[in-house]
Structure formats: structure tokens, C-alpha cells
PDB file of N, CA and C in Angstrom:
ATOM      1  N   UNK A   1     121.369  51.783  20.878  1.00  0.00           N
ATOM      2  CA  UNK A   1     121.840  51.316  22.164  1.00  0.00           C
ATOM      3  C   UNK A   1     121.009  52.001  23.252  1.00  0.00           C
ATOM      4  N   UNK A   2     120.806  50.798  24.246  1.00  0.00           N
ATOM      5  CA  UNK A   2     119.546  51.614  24.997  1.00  0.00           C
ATOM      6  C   UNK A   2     120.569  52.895  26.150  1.00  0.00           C
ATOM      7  N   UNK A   3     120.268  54.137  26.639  1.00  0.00           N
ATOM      8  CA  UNK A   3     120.448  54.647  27.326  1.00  0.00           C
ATOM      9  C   UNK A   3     121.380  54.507  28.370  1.00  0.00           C
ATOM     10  N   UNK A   4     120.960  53.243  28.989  1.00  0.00           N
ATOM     11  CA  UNK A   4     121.729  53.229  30.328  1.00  0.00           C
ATOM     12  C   UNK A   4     123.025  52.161  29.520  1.00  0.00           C
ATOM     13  N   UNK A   5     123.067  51.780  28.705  1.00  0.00           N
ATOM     14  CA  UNK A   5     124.403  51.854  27.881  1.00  0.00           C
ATOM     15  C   UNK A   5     125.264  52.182  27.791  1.00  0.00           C
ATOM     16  N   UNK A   6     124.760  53.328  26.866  1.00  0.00           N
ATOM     17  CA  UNK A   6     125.446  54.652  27.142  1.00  0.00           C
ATOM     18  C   UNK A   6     126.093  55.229  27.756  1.00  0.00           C
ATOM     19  N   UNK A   7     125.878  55.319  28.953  1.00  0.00           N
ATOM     20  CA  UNK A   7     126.282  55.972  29.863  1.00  0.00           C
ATOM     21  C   UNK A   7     127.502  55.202  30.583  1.00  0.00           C
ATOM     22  N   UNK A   8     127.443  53.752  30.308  1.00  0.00           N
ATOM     23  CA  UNK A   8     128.614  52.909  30.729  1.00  0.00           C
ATOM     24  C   UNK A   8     129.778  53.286  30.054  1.00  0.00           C
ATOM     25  N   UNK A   9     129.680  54.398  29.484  1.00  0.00           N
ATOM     26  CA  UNK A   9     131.563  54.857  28.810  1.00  0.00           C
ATOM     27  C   UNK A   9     131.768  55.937  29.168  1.00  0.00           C
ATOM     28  N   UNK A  10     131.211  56.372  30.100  1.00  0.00           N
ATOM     29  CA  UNK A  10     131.974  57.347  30.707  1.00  0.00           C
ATOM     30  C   UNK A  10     133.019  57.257  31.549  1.00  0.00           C
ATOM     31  N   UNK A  11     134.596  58.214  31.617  1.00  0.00           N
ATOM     32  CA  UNK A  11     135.398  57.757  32.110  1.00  0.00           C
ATOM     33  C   UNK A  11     135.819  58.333  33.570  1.00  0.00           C
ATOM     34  N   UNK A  12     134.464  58.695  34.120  1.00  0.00           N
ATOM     35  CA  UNK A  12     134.306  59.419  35.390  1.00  0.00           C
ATOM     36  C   UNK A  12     132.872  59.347  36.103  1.00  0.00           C
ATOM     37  N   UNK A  13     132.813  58.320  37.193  1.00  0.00           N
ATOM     38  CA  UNK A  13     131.411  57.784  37.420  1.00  0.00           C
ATOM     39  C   UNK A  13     130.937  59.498  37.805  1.00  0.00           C
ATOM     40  N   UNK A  14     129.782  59.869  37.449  1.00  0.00           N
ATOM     41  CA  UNK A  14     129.367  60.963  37.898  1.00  0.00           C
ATOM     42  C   UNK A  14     128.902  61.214  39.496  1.00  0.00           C
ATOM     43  N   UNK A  15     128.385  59.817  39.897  1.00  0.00           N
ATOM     44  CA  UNK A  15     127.883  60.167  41.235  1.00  0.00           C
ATOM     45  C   UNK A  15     129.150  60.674  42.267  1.00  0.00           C
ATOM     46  N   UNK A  16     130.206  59.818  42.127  1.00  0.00           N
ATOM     47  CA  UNK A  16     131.546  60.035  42.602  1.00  0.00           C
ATOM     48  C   UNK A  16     131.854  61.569  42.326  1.00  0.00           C
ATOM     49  N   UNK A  17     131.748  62.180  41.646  1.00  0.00           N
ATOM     50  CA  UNK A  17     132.409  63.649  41.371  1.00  0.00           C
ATOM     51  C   UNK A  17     131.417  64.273  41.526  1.00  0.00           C
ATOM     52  N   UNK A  18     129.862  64.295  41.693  1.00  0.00           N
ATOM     53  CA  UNK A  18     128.997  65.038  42.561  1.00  0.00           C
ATOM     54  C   UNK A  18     129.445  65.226  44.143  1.00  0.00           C
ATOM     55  N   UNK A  19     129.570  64.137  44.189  1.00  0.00           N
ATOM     56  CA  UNK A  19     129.628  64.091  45.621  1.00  0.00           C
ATOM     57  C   UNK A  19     130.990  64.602  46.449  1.00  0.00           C
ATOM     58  N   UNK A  20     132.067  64.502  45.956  1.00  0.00           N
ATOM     59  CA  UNK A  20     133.114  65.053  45.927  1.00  0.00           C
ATOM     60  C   UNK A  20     133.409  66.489  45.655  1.00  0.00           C
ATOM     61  N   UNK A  21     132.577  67.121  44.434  1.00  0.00           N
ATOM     62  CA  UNK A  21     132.637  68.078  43.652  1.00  0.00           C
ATOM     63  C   UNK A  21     133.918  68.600  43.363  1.00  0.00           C
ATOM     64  N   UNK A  22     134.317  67.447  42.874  1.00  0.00           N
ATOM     65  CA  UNK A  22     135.880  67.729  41.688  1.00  0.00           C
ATOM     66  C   UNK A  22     135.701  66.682  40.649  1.00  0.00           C
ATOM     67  N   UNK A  23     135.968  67.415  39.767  1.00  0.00           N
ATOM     68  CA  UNK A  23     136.094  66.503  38.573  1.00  0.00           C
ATOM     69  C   UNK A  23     137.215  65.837  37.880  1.00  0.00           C
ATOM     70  N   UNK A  24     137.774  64.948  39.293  1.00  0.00           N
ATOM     71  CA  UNK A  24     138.439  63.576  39.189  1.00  0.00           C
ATOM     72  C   UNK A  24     137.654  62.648  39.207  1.00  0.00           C
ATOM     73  N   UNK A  25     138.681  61.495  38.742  1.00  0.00           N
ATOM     74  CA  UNK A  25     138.387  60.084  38.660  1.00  0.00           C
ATOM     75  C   UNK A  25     138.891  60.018  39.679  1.00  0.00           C
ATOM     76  N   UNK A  26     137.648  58.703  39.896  1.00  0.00           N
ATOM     77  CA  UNK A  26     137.468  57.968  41.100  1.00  0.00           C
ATOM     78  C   UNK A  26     137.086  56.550  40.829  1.00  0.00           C
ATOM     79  N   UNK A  27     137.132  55.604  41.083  1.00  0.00           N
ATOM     80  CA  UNK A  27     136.241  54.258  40.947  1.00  0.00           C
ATOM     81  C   UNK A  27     135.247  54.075  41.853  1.00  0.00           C
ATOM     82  N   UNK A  28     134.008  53.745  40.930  1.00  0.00           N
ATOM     83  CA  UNK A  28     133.119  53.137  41.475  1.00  0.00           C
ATOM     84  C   UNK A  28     132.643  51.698  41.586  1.00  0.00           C
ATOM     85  N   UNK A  29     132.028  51.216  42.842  1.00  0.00           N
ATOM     86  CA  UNK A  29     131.674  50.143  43.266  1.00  0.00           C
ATOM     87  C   UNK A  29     130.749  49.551  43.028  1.00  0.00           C
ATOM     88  N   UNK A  30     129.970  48.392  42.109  1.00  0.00           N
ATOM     89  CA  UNK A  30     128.831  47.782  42.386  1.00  0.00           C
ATOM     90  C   UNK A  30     128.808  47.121  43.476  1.00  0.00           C
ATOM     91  N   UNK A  31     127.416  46.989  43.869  1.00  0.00           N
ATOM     92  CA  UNK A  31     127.160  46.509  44.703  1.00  0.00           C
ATOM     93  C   UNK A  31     126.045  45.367  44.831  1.00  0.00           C
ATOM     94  N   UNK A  32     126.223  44.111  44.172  1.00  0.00           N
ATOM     95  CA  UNK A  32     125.566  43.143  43.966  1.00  0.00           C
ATOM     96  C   UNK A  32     125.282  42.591  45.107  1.00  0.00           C
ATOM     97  N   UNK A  33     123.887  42.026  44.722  1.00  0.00           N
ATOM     98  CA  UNK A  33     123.211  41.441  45.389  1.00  0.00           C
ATOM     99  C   UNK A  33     123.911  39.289  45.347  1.00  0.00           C
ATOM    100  N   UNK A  34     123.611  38.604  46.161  1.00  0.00           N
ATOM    101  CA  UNK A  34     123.854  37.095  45.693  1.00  0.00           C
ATOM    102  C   UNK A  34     123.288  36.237  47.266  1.00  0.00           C
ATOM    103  N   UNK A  35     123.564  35.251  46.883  1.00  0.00           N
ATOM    104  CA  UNK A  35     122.875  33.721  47.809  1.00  0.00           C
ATOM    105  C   UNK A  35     123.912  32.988  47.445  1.00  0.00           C
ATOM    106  N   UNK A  36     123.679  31.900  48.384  1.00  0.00           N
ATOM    107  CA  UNK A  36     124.517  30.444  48.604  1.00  0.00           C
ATOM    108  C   UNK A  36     123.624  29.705  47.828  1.00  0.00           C
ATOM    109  N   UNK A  37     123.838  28.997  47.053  1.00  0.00           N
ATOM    110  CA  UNK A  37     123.340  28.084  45.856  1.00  0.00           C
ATOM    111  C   UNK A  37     122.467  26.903  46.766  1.00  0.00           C
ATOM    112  N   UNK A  38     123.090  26.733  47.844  1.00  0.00           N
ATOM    113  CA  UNK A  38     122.779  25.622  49.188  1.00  0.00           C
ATOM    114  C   UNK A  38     121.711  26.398  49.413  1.00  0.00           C
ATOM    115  N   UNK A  39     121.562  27.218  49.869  1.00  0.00           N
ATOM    116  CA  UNK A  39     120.271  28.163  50.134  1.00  0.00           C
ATOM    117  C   UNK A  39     119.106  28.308  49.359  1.00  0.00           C
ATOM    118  N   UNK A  40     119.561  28.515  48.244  1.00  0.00           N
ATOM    119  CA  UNK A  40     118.415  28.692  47.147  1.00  0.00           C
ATOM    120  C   UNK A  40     117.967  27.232  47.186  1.00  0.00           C
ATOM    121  N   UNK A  41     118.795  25.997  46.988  1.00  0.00           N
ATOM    122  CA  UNK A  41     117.961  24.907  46.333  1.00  0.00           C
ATOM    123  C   UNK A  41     117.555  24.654  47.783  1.00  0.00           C
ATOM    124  N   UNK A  42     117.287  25.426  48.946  1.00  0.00           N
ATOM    125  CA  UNK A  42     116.280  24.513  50.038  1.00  0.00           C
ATOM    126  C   UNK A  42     115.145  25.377  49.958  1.00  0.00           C
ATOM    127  N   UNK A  43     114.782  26.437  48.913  1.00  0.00           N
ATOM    128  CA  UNK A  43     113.568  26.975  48.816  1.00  0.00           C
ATOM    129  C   UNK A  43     112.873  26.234  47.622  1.00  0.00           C
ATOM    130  N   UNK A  44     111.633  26.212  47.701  1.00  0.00           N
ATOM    131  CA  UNK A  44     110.911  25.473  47.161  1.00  0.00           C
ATOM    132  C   UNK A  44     110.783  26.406  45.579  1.00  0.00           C
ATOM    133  N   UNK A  45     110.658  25.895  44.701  1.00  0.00           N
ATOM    134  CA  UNK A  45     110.256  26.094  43.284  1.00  0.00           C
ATOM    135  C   UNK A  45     109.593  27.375  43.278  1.00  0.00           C
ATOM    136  N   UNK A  46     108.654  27.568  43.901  1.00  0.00           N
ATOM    137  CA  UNK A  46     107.659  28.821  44.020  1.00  0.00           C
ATOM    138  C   UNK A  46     108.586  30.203  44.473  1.00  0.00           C
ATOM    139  N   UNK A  47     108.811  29.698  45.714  1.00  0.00           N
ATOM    140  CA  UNK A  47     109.682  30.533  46.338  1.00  0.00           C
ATOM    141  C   UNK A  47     111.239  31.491  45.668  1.00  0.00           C
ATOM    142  N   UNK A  48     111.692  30.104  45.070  1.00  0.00           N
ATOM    143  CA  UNK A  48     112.945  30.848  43.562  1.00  0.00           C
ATOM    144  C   UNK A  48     111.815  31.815  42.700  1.00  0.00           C
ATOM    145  N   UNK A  49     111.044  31.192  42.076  1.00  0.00           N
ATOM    146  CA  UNK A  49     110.300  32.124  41.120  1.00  0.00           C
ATOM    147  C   UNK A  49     109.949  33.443  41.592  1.00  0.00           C
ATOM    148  N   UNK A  50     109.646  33.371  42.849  1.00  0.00           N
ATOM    149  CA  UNK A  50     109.385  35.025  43.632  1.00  0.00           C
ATOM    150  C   UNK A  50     110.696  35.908  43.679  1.00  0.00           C
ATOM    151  N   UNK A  51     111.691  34.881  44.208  1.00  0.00           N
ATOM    152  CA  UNK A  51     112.665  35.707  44.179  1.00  0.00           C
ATOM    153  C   UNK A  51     113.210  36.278  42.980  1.00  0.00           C
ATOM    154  N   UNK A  52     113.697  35.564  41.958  1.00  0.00           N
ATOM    155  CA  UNK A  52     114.044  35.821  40.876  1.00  0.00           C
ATOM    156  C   UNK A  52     113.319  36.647  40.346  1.00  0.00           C
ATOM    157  N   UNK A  53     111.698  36.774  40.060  1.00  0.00           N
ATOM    158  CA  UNK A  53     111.290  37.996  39.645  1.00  0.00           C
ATOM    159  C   UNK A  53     111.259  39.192  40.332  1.00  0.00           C
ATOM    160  N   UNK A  54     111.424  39.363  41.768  1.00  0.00           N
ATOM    161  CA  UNK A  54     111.394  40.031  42.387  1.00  0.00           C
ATOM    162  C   UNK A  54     112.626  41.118  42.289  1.00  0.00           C
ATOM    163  N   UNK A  55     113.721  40.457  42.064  1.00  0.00           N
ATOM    164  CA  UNK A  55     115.122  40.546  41.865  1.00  0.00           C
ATOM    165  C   UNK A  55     115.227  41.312  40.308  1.00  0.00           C
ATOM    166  N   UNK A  56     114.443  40.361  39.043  1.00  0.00           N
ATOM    167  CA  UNK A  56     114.248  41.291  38.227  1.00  0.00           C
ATOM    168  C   UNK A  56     113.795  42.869  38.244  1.00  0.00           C
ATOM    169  N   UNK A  57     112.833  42.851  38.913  1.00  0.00           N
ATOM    170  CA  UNK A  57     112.367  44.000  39.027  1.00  0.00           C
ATOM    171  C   UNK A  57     113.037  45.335  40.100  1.00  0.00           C
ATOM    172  N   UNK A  58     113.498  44.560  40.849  1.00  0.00           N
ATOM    173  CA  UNK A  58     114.746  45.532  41.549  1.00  0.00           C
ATOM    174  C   UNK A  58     115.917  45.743  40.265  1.00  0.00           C
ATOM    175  N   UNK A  59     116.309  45.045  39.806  1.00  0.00           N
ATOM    176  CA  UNK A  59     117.351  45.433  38.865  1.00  0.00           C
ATOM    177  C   UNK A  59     116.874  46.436  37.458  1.00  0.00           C
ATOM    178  N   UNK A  60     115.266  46.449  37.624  1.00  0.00           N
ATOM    179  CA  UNK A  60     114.747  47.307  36.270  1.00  0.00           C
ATOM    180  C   UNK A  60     114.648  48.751  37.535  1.00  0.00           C
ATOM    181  N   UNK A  61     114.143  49.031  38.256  1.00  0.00           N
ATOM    182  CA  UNK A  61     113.953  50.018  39.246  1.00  0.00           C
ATOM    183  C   UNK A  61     114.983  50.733  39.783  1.00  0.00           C
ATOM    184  N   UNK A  62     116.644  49.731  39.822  1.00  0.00           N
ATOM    185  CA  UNK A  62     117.532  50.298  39.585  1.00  0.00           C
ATOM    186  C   UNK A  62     117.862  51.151  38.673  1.00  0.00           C
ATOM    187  N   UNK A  63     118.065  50.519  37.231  1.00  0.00           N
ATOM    188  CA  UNK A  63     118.594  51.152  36.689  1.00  0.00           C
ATOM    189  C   UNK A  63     117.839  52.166  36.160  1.00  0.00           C
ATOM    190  N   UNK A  64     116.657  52.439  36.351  1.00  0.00           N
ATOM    191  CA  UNK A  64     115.701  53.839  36.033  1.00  0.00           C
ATOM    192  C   UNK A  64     116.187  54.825  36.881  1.00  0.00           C
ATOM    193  N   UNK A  65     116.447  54.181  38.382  1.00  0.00           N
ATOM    194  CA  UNK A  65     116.478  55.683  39.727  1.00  0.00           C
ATOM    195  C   UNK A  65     117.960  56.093  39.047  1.00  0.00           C
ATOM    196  N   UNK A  66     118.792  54.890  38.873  1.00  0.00           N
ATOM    197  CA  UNK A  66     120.335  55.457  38.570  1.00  0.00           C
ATOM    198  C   UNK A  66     120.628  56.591  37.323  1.00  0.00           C
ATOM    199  N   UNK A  67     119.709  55.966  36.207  1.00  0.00           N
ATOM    200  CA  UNK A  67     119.723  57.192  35.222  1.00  0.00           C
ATOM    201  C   UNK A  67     119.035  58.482  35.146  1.00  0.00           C
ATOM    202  N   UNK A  68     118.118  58.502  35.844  1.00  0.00           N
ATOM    203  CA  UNK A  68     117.644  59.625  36.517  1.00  0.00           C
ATOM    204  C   UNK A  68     118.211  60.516  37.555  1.00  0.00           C
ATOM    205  N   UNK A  69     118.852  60.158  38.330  1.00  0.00           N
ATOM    206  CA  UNK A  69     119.457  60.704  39.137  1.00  0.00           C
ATOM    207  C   UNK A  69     121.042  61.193  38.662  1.00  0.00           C
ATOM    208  N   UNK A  70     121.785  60.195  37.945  1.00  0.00           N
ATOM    209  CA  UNK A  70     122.972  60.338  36.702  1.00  0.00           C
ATOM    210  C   UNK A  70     122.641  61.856  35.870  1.00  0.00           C
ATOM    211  N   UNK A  71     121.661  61.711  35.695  1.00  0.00           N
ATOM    212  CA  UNK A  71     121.014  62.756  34.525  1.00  0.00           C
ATOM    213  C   UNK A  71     121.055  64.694  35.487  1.00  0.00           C
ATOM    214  N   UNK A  72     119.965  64.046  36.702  1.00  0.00           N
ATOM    215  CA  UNK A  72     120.023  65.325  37.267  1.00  0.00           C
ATOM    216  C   UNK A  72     121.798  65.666  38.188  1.00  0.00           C
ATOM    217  N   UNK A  73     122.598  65.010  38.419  1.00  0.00           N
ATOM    218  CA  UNK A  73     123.605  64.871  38.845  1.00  0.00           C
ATOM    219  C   UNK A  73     124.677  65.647  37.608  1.00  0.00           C
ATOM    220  N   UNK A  74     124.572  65.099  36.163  1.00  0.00           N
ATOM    221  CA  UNK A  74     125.602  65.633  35.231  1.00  0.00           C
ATOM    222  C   UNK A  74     124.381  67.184  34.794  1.00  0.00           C
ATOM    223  N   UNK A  75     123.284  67.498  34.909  1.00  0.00           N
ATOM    224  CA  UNK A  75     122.819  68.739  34.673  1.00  0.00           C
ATOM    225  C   UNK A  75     123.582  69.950  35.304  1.00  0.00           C
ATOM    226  N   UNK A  76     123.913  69.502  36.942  1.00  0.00           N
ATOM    227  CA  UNK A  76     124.756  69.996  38.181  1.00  0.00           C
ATOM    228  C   UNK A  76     125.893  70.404  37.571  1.00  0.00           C
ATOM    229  N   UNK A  77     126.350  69.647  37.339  1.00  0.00           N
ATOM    230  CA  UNK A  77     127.872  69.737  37.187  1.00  0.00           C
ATOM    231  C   UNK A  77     128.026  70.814  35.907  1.00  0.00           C
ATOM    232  N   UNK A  78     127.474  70.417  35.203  1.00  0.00           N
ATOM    233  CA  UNK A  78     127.186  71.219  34.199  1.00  0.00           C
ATOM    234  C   UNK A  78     127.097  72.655  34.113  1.00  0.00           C
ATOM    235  N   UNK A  79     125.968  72.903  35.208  1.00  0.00           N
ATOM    236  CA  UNK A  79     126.072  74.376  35.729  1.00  0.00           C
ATOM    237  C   UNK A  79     126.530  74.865  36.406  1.00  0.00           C
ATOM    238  N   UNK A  80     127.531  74.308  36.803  1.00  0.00           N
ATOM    239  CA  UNK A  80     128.833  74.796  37.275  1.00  0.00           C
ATOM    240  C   UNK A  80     130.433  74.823  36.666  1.00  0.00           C
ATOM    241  N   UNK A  81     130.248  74.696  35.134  1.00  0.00           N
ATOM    242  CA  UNK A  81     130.954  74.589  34.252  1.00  0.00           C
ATOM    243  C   UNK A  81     131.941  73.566  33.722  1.00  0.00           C
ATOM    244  N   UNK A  82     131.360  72.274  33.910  1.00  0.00           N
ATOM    245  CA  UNK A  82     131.879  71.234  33.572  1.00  0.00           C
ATOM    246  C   UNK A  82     131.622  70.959  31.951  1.00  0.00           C
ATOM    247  N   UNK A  83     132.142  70.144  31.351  1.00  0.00           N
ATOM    248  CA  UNK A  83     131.724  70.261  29.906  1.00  0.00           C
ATOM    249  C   UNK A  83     131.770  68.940  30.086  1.00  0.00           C
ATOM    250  N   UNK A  84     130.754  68.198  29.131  1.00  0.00           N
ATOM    251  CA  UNK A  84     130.509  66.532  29.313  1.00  0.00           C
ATOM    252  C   UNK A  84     130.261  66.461  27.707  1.00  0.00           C
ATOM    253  N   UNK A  85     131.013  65.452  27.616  1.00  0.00           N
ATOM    254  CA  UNK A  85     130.966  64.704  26.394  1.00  0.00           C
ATOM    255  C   UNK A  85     130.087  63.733  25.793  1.00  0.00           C
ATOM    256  N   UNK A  86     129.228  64.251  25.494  1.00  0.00           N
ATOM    257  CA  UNK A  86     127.847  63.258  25.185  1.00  0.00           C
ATOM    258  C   UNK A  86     128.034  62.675  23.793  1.00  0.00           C
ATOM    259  N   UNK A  87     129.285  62.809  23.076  1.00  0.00           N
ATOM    260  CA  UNK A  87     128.661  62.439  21.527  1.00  0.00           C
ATOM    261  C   UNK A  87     130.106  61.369  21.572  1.00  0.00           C
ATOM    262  N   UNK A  88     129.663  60.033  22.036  1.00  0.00           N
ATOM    263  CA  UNK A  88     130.728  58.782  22.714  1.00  0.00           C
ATOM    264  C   UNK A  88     130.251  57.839  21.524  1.00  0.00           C
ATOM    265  N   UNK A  89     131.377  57.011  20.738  1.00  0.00           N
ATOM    266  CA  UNK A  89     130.978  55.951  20.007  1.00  0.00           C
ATOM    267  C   UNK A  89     131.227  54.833  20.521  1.00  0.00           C
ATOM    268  N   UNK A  90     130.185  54.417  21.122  1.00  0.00           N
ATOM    269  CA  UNK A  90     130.189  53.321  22.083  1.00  0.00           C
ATOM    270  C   UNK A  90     130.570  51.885  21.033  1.00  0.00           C
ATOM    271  N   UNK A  91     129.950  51.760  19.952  1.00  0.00           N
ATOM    272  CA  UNK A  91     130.430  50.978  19.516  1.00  0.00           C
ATOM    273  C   UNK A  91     131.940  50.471  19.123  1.00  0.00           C
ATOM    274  N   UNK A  92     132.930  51.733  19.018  1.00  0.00           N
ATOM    275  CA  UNK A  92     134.329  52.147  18.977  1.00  0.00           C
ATOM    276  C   UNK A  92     134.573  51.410  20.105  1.00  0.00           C
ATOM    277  N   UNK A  93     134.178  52.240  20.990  1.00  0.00           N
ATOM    278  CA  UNK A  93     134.919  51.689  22.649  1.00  0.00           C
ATOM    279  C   UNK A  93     134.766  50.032  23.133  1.00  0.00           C
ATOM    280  N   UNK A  94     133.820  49.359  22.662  1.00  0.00           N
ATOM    281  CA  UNK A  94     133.403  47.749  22.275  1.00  0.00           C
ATOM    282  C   UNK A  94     134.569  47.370  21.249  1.00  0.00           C
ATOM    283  N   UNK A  95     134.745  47.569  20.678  1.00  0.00           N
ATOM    284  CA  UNK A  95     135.871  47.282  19.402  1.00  0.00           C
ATOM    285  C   UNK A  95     137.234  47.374  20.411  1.00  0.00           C
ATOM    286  N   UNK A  96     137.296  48.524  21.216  1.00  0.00           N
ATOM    287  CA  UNK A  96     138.931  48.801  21.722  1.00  0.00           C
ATOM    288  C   UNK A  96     139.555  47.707  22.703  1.00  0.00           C
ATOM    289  N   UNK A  97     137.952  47.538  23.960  1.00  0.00           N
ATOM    290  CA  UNK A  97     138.184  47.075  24.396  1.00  0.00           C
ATOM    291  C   UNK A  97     138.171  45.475  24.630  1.00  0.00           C
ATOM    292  N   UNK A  98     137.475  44.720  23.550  1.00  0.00           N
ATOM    293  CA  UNK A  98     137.367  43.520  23.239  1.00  0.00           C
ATOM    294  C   UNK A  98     138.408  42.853  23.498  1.00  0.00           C
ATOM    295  N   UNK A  99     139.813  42.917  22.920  1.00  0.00           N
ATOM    296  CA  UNK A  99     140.961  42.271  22.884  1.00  0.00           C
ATOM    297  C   UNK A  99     141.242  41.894  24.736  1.00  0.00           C
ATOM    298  N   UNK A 100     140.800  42.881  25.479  1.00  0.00           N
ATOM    299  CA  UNK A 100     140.816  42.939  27.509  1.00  0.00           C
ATOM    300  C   UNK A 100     140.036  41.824  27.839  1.00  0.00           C
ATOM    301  N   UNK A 101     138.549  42.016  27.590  1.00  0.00           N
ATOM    302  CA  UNK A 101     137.761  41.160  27.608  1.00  0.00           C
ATOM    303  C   UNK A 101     138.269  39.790  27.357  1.00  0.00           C
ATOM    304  N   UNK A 102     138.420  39.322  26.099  1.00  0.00           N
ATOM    305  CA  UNK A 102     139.311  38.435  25.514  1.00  0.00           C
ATOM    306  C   UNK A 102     139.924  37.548  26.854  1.00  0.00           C
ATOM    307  N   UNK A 103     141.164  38.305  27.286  1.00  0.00           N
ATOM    308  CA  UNK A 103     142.155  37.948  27.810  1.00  0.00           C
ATOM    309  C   UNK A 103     141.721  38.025  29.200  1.00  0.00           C
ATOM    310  N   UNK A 104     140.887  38.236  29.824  1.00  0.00           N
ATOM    311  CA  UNK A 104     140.562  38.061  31.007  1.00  0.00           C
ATOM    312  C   UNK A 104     139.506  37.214  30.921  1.00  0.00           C
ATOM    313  N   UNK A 105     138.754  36.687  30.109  1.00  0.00           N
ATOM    314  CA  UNK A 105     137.881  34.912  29.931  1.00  0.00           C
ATOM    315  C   UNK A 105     138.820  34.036  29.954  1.00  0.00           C
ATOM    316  N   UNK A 106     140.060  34.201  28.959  1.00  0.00           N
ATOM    317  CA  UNK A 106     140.639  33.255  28.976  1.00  0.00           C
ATOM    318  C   UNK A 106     141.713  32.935  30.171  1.00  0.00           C
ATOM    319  N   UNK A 107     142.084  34.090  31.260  1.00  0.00           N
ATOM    320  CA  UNK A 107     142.685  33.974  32.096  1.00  0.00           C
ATOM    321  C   UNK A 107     141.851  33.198  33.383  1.00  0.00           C
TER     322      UNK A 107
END
């Protein structure tokens, strides 16, 4: 499982408790990007293709600065005596939570 995976089971966004410096939960926010569908189809063919790759590549540049910065963020915490649980069976937690998933497609 690639890395930034990984890190999606944690049950305490780290940037949130850096920044805070308590180690509560908190929820964190994405913050997606989007367009009006009306919008997009009055750009020309070329113009989608720019965007869309462009967009790819913001979303790969994301998630590099985020795990990098995740990384030096839980080092922090760390040395200040936090204990982090790195040995997560992500595949477990896919299994638990499937049945949620489930029920919120079909809702």
C-alpha cells in the first residue's frame, strides 16, 4: 500500500494537533477543488486537457508536500513525547469499515 495510504488511518489528523499542540482529536477538512460542468463544456477540448492535467499534477504535488510535512510534523510530536502507532493493518480497517461504506452508496 502506497504511503500516503497509510497514513489515511490515522485517528488524529496530525496537522490539527501540531498546530494546536494537544493530542486531541479534531476533524479535518478537505478542501477540493471543482467547476460548473456549464463552464467546463464552454472551454474548448484543448483547454479541458490543460486543465485536467494541470489539476493532475497539483493533486500529485499535493500529496508529496502533505506527506512530507505529515512526516516532519509527527517527528515533532514525537519529541515531545507522543507515541504514534505506526504498525496499522490497514487492510483490517478496509474490512471494518466496508459494511459504512456499503450503507452510505446505498443511502
Amino acid at each position: 500500500m502506497p504511503k500516503y495510504c497509510e497514513k489515511c488511518y490515522q485517528s488524529k489528523p496530525v496537522q490539527v494537533l501540531r498546530s494546536a499542540g494537544l493530542p486531541e482529536h479534531h476533524p479535518a477538512r478537505l478542501r477540493p477543488a471543482g467547476a460548473e460542468q456549464r463552464h467546463c463544456d464552454g472551454l474548448s477540448e484543448d483547454e479541458q486537457a490543460i486543465i485536467l492535467e494541470v489539476a493532475a499534477e497539483a493533486v500529485a504535488m499535493q500529496r508529496e508536500l502533505s506527506i512530507e510535512k505529515e512526516d516532519e510534523m509527527i517527528a515533532a510530536l514525537e519529541a515531545v513525547g507522543m507515541t504514534v502507532n505506526r504498525d496499522v493493518d490497514g487492510a483490517a480497517f478496509q474490512v471494518a469499515v466496508k459494511p459504512v461504506w456499503e450503507a452510505f452508496i446505498e443511502a
